[in-house]
N, C-alpha and C. Protein backbone atom coordinates (compact mmCIF):
# COMPACT_ATOMS: atom_id res chain seq x y z
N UNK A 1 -22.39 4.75 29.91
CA UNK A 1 -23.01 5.95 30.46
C UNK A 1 -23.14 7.00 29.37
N UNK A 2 -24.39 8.03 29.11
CA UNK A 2 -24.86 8.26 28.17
C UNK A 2 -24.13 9.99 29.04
N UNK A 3 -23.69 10.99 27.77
CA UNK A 3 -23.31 12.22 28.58
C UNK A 3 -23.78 13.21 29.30
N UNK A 4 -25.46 12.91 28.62
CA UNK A 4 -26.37 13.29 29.49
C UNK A 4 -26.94 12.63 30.28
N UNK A 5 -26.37 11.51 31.23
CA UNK A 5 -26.82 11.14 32.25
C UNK A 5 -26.75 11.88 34.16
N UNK A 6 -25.72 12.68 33.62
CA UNK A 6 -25.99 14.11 34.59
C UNK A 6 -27.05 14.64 34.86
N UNK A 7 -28.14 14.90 34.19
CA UNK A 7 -29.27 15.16 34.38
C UNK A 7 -30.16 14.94 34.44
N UNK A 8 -30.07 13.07 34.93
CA UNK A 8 -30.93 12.46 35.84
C UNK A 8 -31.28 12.94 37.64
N UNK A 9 -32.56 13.30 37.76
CA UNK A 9 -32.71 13.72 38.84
C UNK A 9 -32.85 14.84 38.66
N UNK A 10 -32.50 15.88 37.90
CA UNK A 10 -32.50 17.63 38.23
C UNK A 10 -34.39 17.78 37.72
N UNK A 11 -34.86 18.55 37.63
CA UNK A 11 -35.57 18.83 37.59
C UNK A 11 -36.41 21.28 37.74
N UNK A 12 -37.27 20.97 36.68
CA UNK A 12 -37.41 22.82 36.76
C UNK A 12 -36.00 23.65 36.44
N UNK A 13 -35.86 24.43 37.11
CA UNK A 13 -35.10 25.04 36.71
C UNK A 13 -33.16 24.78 36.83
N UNK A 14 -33.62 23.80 37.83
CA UNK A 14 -32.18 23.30 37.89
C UNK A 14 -31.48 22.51 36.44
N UNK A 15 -32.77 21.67 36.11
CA UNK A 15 -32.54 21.29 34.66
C UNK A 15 -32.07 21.95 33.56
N UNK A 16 -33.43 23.16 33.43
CA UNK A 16 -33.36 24.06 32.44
C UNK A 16 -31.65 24.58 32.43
N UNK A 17 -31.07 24.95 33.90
CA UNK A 17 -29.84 25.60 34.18
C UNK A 17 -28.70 24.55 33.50
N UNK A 18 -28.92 23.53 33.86
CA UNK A 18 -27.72 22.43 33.20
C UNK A 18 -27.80 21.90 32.28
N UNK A 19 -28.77 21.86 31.21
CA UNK A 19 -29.08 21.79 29.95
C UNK A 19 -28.52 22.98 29.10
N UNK A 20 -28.69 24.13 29.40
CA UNK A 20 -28.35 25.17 28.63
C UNK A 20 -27.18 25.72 29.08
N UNK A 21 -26.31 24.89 29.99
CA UNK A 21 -24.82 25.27 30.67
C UNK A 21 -23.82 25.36 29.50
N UNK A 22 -24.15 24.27 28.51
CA UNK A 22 -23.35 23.82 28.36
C UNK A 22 -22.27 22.75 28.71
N UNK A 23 -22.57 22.84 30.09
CA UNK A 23 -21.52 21.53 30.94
C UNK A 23 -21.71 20.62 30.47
N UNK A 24 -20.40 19.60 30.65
CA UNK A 24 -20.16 18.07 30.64
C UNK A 24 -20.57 17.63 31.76
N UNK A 25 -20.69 16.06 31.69
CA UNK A 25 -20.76 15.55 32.73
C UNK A 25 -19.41 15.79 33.95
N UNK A 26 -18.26 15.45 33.52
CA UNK A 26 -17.77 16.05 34.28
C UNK A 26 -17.57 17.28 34.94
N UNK A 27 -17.85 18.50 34.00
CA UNK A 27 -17.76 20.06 34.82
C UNK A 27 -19.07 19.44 35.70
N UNK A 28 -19.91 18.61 35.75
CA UNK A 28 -21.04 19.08 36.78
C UNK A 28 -20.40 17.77 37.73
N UNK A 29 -20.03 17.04 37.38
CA UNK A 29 -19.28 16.74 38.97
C UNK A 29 -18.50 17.08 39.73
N UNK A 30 -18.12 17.78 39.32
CA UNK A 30 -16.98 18.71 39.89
C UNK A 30 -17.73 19.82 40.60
N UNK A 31 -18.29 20.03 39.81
CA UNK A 31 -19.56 21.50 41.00
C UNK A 31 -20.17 20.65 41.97
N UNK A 32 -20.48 20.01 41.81
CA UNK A 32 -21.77 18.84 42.57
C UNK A 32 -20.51 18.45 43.75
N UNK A 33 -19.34 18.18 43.43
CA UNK A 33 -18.59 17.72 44.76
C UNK A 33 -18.19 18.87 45.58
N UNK A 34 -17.55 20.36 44.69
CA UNK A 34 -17.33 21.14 45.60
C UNK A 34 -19.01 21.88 46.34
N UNK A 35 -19.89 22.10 45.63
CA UNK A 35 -21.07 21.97 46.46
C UNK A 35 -21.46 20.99 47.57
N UNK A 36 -20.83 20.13 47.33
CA UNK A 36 -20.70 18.96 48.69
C UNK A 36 -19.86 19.26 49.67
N UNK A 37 -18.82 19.94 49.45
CA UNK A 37 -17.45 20.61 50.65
C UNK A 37 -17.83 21.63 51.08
N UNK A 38 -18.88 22.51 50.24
CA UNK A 38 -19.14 23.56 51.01
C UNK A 38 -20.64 24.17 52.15
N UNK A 39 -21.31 22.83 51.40
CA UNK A 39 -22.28 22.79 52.09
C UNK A 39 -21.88 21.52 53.15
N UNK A 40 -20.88 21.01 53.43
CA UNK A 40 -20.39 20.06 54.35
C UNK A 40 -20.72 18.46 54.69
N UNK A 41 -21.00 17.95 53.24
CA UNK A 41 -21.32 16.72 52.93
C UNK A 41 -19.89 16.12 52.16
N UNK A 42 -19.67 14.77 53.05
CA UNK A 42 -18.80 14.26 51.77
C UNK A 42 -19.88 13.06 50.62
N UNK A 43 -18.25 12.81 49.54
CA UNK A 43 -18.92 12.45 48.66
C UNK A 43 -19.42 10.95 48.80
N UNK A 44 -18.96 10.46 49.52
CA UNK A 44 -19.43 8.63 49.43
C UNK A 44 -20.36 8.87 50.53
N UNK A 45 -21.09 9.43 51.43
CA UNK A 45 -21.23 9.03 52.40
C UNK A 45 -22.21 10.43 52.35
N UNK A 46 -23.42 10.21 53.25
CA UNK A 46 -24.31 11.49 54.09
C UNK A 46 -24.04 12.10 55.19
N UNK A 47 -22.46 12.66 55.43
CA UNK A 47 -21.82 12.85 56.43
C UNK A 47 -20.83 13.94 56.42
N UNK A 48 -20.89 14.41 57.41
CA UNK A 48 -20.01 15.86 57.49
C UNK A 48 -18.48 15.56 56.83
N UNK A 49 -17.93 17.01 55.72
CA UNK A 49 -17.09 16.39 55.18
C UNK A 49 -15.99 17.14 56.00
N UNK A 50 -14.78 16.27 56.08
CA UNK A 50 -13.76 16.79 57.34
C UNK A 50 -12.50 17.14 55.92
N UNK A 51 -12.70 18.82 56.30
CA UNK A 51 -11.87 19.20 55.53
C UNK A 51 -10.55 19.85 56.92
N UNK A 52 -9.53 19.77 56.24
CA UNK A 52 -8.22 19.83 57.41
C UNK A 52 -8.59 21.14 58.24
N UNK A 53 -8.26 21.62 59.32
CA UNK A 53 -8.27 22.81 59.94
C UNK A 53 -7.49 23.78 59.76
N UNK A 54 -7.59 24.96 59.61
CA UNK A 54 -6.61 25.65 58.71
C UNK A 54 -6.86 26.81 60.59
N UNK A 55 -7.73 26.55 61.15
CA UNK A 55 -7.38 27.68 62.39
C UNK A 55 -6.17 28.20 62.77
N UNK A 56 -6.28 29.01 63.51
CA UNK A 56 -4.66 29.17 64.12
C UNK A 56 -5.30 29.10 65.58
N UNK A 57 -5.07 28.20 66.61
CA UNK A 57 -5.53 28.31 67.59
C UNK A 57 -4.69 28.22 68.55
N UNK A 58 -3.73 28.39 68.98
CA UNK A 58 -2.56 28.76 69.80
C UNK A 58 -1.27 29.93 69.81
N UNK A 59 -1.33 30.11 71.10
CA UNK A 59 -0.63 31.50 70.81
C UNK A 59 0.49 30.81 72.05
N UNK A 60 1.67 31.13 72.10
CA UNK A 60 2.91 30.57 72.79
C UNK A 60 3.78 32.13 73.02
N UNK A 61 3.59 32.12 74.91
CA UNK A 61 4.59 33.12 75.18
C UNK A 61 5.75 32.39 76.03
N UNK A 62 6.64 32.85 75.36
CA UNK A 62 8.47 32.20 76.24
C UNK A 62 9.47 33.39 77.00
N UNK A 63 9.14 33.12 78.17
CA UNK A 63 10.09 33.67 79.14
C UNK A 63 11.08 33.65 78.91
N UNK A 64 12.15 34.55 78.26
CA UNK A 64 13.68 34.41 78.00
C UNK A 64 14.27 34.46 79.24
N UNK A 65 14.12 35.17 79.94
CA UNK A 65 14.63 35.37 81.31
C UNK A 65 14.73 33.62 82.20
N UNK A 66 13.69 32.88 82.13
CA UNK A 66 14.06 31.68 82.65
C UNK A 66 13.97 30.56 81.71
N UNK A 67 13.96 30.74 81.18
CA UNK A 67 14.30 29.48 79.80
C UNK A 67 15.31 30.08 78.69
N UNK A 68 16.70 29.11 78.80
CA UNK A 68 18.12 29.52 78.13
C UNK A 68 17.26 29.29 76.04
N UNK A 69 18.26 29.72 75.82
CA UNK A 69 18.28 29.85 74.42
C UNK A 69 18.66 28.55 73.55
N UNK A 70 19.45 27.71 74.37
CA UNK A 70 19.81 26.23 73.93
C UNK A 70 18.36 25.68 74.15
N UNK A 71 17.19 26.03 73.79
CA UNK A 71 16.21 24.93 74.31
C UNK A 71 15.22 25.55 72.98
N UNK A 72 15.38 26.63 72.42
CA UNK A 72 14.81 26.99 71.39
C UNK A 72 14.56 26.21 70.70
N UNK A 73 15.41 24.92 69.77
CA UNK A 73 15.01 23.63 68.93
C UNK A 73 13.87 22.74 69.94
N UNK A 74 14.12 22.57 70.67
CA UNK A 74 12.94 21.84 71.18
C UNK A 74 11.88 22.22 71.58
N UNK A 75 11.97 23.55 71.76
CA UNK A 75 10.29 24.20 71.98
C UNK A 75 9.51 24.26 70.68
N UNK A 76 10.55 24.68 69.59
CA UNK A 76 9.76 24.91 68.52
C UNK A 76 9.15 23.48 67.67
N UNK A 77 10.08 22.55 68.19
CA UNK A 77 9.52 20.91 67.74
C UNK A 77 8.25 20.58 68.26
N UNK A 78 8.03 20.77 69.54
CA UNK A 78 7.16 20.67 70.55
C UNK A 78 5.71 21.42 70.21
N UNK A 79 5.94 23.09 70.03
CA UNK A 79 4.47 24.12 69.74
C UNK A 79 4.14 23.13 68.79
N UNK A 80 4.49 22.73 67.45
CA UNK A 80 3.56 22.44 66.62
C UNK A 80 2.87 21.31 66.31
N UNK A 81 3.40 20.75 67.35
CA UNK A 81 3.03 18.86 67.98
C UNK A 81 1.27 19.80 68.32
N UNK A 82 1.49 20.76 69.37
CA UNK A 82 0.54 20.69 70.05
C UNK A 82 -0.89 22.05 69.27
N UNK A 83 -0.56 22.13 68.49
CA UNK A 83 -1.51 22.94 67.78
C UNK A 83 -0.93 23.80 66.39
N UNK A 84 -1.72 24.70 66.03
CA UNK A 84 -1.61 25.50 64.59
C UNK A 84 -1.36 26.62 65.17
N UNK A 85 -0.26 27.10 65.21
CA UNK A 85 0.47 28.36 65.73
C UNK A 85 0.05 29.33 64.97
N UNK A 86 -0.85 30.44 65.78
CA UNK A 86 -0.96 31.70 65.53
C UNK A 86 0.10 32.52 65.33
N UNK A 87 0.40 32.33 67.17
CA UNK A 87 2.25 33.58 67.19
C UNK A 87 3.03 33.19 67.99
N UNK A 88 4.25 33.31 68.42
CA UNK A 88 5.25 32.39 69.08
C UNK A 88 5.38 34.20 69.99
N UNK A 89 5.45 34.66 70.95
CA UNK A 89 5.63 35.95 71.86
C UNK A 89 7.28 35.71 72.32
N UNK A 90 8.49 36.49 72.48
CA UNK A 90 9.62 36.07 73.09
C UNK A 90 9.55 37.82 73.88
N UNK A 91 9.80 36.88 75.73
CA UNK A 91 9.60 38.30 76.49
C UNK A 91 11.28 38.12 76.72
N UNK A 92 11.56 39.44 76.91
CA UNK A 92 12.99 39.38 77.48
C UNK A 92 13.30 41.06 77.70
N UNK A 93 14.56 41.69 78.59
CA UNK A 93 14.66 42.75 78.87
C UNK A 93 15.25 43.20 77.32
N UNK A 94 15.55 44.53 76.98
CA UNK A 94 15.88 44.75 76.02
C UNK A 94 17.83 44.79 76.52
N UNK A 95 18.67 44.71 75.86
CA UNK A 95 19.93 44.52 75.80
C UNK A 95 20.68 43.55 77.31
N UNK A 96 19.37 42.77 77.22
CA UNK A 96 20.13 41.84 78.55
C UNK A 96 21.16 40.83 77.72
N UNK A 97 22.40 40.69 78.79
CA UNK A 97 23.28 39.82 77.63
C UNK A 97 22.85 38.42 77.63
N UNK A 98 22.33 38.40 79.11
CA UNK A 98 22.09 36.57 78.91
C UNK A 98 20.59 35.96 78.53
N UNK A 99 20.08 37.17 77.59
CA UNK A 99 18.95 36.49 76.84
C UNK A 99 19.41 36.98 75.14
N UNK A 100 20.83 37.31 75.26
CA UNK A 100 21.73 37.77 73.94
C UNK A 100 21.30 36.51 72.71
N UNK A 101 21.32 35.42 72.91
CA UNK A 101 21.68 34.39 72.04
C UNK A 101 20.46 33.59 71.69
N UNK A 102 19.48 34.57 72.03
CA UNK A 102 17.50 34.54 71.20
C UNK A 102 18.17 34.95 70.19
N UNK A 103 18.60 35.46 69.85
CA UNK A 103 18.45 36.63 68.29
C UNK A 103 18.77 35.70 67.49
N UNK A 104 19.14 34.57 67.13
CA UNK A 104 19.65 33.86 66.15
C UNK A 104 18.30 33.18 65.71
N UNK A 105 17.23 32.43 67.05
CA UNK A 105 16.08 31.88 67.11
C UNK A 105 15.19 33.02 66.67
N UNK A 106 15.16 33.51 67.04
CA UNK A 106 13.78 34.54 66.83
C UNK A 106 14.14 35.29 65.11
N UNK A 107 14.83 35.40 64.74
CA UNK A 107 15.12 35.64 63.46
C UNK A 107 14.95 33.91 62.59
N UNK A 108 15.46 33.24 63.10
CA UNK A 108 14.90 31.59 62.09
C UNK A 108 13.88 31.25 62.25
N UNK A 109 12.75 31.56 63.35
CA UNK A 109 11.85 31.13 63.67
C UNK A 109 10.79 31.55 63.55
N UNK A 110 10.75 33.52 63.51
CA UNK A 110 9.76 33.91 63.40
C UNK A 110 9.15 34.37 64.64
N UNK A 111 9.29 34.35 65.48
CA UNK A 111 9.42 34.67 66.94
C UNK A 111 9.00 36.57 66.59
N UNK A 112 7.68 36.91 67.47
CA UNK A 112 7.83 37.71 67.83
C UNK A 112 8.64 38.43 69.10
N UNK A 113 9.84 39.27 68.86
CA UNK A 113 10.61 39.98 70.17
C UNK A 113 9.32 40.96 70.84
N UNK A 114 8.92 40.77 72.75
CA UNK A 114 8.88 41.77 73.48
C UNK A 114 9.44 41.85 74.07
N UNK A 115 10.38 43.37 74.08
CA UNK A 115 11.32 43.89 74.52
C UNK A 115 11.24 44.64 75.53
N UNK A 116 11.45 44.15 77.06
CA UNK A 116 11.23 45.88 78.07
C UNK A 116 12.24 46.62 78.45
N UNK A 117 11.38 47.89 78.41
CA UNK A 117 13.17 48.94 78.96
C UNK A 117 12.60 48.89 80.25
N UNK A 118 13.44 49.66 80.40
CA UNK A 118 14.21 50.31 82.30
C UNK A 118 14.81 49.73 82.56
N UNK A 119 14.25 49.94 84.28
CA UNK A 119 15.11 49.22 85.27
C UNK A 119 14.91 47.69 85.44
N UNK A 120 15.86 46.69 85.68
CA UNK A 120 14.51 45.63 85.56
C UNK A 120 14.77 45.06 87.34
N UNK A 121 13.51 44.51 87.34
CA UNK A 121 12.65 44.64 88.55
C UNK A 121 12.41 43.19 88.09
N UNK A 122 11.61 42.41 89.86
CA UNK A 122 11.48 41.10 89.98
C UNK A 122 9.96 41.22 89.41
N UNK A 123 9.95 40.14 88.88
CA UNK A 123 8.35 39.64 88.13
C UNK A 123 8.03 40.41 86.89
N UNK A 124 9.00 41.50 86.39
CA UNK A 124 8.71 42.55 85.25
C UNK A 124 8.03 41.86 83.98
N UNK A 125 8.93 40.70 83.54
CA UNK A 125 8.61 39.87 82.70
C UNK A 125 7.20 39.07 82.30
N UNK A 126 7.45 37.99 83.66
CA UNK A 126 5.70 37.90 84.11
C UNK A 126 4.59 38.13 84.05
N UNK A 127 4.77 39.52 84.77
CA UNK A 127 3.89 40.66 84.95
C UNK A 127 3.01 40.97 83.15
N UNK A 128 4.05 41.06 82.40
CA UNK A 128 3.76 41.12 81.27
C UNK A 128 2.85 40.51 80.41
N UNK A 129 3.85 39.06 80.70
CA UNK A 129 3.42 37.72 79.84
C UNK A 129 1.78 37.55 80.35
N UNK A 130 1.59 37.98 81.73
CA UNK A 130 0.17 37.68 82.49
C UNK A 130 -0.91 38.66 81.45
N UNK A 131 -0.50 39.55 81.69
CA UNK A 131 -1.37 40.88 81.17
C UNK A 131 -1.64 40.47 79.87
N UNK A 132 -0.34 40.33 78.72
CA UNK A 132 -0.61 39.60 77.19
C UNK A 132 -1.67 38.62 77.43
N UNK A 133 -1.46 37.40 78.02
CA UNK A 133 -1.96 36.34 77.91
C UNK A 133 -3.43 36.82 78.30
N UNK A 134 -3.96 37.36 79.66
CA UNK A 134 -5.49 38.28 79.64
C UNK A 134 -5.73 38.68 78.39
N UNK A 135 -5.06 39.49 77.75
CA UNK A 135 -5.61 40.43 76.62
C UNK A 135 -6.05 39.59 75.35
N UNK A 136 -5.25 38.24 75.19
CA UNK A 136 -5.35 37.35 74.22
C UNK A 136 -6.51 36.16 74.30
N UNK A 137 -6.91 36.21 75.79
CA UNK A 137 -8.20 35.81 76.28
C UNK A 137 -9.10 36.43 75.51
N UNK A 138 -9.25 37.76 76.17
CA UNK A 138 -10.04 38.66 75.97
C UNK A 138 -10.63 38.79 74.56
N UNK A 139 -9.79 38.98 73.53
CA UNK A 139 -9.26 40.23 72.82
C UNK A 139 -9.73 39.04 71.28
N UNK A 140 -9.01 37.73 71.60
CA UNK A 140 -9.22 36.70 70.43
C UNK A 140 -9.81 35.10 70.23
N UNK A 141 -10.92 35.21 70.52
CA UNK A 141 -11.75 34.18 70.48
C UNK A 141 -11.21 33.05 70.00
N UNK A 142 -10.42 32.72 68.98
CA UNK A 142 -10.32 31.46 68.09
C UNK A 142 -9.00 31.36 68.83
N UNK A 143 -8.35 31.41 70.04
CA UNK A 143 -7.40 31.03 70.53
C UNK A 143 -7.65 30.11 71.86
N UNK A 144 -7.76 28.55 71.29
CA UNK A 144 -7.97 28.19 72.64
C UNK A 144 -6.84 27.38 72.99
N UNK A 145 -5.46 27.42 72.60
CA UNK A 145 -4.80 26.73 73.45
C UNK A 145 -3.42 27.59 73.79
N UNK A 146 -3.19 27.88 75.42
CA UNK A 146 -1.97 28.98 75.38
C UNK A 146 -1.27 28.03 75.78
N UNK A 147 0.03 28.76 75.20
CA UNK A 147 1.60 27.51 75.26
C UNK A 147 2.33 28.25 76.21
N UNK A 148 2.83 28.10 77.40
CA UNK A 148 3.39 29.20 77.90
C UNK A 148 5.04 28.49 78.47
N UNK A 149 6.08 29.23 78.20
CA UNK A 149 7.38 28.43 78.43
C UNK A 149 8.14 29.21 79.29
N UNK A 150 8.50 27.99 80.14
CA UNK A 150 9.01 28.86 81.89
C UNK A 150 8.81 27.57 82.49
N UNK A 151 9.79 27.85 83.83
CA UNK A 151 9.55 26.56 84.82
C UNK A 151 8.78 27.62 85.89
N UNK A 152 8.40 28.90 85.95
CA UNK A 152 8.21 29.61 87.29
C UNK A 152 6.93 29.51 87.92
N UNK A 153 7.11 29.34 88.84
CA UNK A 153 5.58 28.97 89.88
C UNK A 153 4.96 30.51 89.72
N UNK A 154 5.41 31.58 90.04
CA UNK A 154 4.50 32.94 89.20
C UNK A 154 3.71 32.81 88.57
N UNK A 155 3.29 31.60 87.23
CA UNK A 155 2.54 31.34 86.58
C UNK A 155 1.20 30.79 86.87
N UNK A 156 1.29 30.19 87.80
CA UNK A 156 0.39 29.37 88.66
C UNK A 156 -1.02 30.26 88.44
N UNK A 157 -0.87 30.95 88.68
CA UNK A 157 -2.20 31.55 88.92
C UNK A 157 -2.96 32.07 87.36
N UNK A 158 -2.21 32.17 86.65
CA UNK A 158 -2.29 32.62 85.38
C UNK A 158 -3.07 31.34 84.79
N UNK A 159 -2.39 30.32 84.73
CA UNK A 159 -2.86 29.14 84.06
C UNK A 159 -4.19 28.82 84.85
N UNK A 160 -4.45 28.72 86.28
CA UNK A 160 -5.64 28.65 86.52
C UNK A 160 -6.76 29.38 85.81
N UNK A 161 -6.51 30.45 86.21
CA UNK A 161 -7.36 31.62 85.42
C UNK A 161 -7.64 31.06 83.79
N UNK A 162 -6.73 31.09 82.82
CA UNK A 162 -6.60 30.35 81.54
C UNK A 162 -7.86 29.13 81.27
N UNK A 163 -7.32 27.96 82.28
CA UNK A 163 -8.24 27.21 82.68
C UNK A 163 -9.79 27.40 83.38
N UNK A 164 -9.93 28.29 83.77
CA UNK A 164 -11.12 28.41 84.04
C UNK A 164 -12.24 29.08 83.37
N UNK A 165 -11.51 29.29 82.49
CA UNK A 165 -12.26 30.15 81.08
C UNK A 165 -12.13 29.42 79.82
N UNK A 166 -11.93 28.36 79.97
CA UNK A 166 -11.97 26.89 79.46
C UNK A 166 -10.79 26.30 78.66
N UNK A 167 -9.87 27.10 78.70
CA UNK A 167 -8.92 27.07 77.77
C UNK A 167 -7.60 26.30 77.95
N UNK A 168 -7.18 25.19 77.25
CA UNK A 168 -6.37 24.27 77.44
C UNK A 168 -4.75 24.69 77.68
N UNK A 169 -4.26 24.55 78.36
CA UNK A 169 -2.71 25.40 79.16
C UNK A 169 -1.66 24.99 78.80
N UNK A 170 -0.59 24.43 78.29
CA UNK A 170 0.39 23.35 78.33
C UNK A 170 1.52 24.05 78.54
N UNK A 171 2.43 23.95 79.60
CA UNK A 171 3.53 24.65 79.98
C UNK A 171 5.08 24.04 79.52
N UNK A 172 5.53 24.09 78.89
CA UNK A 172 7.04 23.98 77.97
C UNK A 172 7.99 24.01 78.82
N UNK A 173 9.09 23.17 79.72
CA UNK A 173 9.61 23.67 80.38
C UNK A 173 11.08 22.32 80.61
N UNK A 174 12.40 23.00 81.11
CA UNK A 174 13.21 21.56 81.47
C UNK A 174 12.44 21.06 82.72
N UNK A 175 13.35 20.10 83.01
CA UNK A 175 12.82 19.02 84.30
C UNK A 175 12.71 19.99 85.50
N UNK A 176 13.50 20.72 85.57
CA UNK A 176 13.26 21.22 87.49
C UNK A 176 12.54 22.62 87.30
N UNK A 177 11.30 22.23 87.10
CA UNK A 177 10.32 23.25 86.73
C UNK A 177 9.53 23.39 88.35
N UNK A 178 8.63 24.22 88.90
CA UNK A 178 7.47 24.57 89.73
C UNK A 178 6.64 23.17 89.63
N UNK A 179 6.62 22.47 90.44
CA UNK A 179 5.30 21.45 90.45
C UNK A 179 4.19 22.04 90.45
N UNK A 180 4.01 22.84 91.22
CA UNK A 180 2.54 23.67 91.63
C UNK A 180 2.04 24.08 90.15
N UNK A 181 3.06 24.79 89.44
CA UNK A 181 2.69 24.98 87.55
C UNK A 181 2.41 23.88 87.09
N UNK A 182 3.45 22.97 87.36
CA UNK A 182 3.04 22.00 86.10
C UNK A 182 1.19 21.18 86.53
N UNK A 183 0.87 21.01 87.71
CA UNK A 183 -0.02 20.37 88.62
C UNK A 183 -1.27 21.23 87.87
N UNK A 184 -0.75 23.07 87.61
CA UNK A 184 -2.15 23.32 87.56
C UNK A 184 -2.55 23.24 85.97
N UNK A 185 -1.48 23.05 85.21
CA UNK A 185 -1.93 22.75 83.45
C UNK A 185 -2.15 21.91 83.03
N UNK A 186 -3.11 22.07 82.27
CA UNK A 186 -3.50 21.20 81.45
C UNK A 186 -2.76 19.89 81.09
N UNK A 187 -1.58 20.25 80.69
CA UNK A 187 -0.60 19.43 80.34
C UNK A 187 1.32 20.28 80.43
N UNK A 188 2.16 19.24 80.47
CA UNK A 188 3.33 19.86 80.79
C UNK A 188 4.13 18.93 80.01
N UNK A 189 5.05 19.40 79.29
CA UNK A 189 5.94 18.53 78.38
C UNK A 189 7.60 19.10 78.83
N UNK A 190 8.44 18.09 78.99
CA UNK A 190 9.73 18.07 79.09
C UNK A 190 10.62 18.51 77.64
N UNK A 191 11.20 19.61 77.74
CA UNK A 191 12.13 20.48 76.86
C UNK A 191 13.77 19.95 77.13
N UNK A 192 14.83 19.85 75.74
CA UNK A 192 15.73 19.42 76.40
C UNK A 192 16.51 20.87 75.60
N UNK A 193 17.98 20.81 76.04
CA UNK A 193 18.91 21.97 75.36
C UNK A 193 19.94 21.51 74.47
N UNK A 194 19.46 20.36 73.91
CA UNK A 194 20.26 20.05 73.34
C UNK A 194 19.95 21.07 71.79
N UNK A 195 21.49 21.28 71.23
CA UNK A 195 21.23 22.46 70.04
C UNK A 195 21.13 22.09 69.15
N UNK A 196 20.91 22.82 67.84
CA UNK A 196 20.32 22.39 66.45
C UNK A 196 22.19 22.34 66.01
N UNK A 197 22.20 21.52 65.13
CA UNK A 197 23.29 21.10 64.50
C UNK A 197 23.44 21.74 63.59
């Protein structure tokens, strides 16, 4: 192969351009392939080139209030089975003791803390996670898969909604979860508590 055999085929000014580049044959294969990745051709083939997905398309909110803190290793094994994690949400009251023993997880993990004050009240949590999860509808297009962790039938209606705006649901939860939840998602995966060593 002759070194100017690169500039078989060019022609006008494309020629003129790679003649007076200076380039080797190799610097122009190297342009010629990443011009192939970016205009979305691969190189053996006349076919879309499948470069990895770098999206973040899932967003995961976890009910501290009904899902213990021993289950943290397996949720977090689990989110990334099921997509490219945007943000991991952790709802819980602020100085409740028995959602005390997040803080170890949410500091290794990266876990965003939402924290509520007052008084706390039935569905406070929920109530929340519902409203986030709307707003994250709303608000961020490139999010189509919500992870939501809880066994509570409260959710039910949420995930429909989710689902009907096309968006794939998968609920995180131990065994004696809400059937009616798990029935209306997408998908439902079994969490165990066993702890990280």
């Amino acid at each position: 192969m002759s070194e100017w055999d690169f500039l078989w085929g060019l022609e006008g000014q494309e020629l003129i351009d790679a003649m007076t580049s200076g380039g080797t044959y190799d610097d122009w294969a190297y342009i010629e392939e990443m011009e192939r990745r970016q205009y979305g051709f691969d190189d053996d083939e006349n076919d879309y080139y499948d470069a990895p997905s770098t999206k973040k398309n899932t967003m995961v909110f976890i009910d501290a209030e009904n899902v213990a803190y021993s289950y943290a290793t397996s949720i977090e094994n689990e989110i990334w089975d099921i997509g490219n994690v945007a943000e991991v949400r952790y709802y819980a009251m602020q100085k409740d003791p028995s959602t005390a023993g997040w803080k170890a997880a949410i500091k290794e993990y990266g876990y965003k803390p939402i924290l509520m004050v007052g008084e706390r009240e039935k569905n406070k949590i929920d109530n929340k996670i519902i409203r986030d999860a709307k707003k994250v509808l709303n608000e961020n297009k490139s999010i189509d898969i919500f992870v939501i962790v809880s066994r509570d039938g409260d959710y039910t209606e949420l995930v429909r909604f989710l689902r009907s705006n096309r968006k794939r649901v998968v609920i995180l939860a131990p065994k004696n979860t809400s059937k009616k939840l798990k029935n209306a998602s997408s998908e439902s995966r079994f969490i165990n508590n066993r702890r990280k060593k």
